[in-house]
PDB file of N, CA and C in Angstrom:
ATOM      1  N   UNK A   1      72.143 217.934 285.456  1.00  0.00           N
ATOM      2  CA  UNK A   1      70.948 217.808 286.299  1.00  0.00           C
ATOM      3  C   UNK A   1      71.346 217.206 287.647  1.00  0.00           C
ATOM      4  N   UNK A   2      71.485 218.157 288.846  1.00  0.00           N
ATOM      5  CA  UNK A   2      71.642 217.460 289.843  1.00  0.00           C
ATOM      6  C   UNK A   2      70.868 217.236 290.757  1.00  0.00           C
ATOM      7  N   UNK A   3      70.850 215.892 291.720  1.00  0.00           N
ATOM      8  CA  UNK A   3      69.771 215.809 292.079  1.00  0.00           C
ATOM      9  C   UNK A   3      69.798 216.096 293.718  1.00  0.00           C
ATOM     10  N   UNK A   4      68.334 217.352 294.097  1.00  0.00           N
ATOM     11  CA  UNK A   4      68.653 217.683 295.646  1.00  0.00           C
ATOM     12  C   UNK A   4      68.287 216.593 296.479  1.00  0.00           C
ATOM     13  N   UNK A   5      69.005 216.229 297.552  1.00  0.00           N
ATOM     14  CA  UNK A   5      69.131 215.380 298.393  1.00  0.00           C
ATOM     15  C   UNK A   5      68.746 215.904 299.807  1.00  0.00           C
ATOM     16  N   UNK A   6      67.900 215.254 300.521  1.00  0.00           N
ATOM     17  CA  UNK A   6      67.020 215.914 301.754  1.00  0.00           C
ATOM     18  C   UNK A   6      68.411 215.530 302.787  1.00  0.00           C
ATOM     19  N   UNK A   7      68.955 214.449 302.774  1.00  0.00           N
ATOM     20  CA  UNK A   7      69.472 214.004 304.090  1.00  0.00           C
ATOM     21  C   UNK A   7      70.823 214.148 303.431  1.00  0.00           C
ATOM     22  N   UNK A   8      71.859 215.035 303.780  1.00  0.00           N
ATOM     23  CA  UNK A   8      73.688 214.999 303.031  1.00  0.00           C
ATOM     24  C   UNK A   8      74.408 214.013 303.613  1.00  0.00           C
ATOM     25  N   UNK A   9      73.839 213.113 304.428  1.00  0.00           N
ATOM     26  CA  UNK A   9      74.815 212.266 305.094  1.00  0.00           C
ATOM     27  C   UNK A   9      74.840 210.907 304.631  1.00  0.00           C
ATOM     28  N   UNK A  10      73.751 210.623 304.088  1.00  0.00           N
ATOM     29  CA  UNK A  10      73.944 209.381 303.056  1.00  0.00           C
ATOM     30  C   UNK A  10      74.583 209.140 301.794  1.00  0.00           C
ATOM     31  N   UNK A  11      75.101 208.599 301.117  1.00  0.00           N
ATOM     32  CA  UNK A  11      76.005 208.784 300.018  1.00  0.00           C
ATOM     33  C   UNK A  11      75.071 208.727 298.714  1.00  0.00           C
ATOM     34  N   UNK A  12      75.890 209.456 298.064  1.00  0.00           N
ATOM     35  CA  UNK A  12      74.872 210.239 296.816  1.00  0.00           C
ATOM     36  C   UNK A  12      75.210 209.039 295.877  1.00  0.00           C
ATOM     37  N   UNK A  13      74.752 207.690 295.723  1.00  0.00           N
ATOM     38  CA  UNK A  13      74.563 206.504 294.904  1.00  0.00           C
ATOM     39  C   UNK A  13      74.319 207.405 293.624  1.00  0.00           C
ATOM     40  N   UNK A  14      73.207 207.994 293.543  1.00  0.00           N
ATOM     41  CA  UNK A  14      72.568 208.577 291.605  1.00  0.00           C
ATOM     42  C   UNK A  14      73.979 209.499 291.418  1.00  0.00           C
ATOM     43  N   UNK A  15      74.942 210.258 292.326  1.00  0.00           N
ATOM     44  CA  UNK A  15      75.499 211.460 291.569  1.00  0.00           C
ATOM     45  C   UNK A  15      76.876 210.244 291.168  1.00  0.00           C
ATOM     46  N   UNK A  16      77.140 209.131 291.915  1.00  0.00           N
ATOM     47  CA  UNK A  16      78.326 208.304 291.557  1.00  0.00           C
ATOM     48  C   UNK A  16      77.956 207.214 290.545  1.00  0.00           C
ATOM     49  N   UNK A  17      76.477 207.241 289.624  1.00  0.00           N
ATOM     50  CA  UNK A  17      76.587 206.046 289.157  1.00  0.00           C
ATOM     51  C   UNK A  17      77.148 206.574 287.365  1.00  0.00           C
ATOM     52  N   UNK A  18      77.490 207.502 286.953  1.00  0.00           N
ATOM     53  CA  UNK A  18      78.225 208.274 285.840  1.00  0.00           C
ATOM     54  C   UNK A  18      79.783 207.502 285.944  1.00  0.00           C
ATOM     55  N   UNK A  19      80.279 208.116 287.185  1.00  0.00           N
ATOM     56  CA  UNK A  19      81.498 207.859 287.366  1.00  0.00           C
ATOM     57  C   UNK A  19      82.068 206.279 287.616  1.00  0.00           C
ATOM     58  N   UNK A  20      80.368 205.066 288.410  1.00  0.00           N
ATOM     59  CA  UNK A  20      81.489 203.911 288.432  1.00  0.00           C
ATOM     60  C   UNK A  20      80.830 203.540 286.492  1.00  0.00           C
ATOM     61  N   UNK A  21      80.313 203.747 286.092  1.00  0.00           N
ATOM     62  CA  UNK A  21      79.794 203.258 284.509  1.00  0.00           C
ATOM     63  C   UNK A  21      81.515 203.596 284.091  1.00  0.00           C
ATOM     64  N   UNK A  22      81.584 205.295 284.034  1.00  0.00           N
ATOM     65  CA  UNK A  22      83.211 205.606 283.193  1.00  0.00           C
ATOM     66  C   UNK A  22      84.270 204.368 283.777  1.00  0.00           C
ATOM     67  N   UNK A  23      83.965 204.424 285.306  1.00  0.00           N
ATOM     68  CA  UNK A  23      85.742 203.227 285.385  1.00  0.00           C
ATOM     69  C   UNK A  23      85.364 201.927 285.256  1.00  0.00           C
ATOM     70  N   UNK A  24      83.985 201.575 285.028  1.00  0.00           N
ATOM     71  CA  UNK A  24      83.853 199.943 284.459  1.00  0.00           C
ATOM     72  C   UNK A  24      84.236 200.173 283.034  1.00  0.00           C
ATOM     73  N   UNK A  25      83.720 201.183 282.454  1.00  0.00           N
ATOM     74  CA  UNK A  25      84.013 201.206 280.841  1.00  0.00           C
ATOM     75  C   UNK A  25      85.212 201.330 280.452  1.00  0.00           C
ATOM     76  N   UNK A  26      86.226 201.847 281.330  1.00  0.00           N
ATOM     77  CA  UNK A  26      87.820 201.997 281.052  1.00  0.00           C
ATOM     78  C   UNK A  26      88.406 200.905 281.273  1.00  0.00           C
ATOM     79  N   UNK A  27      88.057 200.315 282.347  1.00  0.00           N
ATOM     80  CA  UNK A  27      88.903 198.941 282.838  1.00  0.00           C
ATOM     81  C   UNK A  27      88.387 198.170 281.763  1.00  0.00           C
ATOM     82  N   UNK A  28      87.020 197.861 281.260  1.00  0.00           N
ATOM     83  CA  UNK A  28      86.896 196.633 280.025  1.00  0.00           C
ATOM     84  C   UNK A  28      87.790 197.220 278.886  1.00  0.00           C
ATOM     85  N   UNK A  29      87.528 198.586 278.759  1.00  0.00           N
ATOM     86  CA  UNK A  29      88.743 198.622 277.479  1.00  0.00           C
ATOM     87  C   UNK A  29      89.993 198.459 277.835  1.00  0.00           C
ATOM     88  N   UNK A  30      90.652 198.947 278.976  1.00  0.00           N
ATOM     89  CA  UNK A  30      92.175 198.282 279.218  1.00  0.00           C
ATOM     90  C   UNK A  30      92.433 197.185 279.223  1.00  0.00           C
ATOM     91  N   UNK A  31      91.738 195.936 279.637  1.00  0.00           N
ATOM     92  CA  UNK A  31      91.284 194.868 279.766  1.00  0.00           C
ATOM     93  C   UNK A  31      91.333 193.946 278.566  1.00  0.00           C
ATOM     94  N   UNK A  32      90.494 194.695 277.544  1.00  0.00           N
ATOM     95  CA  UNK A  32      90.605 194.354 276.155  1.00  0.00           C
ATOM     96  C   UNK A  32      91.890 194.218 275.700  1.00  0.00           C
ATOM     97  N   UNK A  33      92.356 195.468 275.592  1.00  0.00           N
ATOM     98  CA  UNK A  33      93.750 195.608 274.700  1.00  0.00           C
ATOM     99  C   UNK A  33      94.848 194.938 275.065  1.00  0.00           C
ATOM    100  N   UNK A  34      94.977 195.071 276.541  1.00  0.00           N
ATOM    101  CA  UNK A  34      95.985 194.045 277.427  1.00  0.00           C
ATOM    102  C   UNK A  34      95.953 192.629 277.230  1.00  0.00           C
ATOM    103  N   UNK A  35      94.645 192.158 276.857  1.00  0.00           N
ATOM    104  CA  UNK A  35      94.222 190.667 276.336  1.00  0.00           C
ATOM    105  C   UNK A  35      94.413 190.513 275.308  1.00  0.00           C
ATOM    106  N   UNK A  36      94.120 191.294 274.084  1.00  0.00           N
ATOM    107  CA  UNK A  36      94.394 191.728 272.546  1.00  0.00           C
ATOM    108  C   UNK A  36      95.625 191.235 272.447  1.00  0.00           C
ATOM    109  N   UNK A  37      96.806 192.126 273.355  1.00  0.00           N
ATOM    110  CA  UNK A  37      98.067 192.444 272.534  1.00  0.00           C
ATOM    111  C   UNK A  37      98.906 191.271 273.475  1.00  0.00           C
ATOM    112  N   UNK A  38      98.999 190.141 274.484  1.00  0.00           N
ATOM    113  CA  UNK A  38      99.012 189.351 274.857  1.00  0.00           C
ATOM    114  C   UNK A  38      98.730 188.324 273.827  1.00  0.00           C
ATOM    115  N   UNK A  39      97.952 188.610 273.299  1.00  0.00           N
ATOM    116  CA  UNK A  39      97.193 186.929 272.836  1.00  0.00           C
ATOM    117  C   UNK A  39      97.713 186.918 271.560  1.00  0.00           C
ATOM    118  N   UNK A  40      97.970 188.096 270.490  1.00  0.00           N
ATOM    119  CA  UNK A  40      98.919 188.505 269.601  1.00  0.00           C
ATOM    120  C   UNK A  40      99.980 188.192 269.690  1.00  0.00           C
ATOM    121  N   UNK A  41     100.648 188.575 270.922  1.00  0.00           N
ATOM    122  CA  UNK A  41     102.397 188.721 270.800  1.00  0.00           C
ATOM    123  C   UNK A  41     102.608 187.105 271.121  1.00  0.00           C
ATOM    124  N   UNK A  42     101.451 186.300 272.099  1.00  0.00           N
ATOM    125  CA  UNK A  42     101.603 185.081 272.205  1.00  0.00           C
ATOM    126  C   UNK A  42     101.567 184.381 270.849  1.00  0.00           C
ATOM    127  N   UNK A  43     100.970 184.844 269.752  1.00  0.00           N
ATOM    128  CA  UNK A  43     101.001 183.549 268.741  1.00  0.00           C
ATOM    129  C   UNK A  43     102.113 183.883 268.080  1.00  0.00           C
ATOM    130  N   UNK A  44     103.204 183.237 267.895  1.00  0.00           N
ATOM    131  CA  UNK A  44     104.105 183.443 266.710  1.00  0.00           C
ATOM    132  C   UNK A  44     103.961 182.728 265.303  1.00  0.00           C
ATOM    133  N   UNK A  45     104.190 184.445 264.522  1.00  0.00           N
ATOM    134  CA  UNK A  45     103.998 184.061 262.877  1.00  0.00           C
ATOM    135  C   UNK A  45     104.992 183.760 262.068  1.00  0.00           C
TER     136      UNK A  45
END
């Protein structure tokens, strides 16, 4: 569903808010695991 836009010179905020959601949602999961496997390899068993 895309949405028509009267004026093309303003930046399309609704068609980019998909894409910053995907790279907030990637960076918390990289974020995660990088903290995960850090905090793991930091404790010795």
């Amino acid at each position: 569903m895309a949405v028509s836009r009267t004026r093309p010179n303003e930046p399309a905020l609704i068609d980019n808010v998909p894409g910053v959601l995907l790279t907030l949602l990637l960076l918390i999961v990289l974020g995660a695991l990088v903290l995960n496997y850090t905090l793991t390899a930091a404790i010795p068993y």
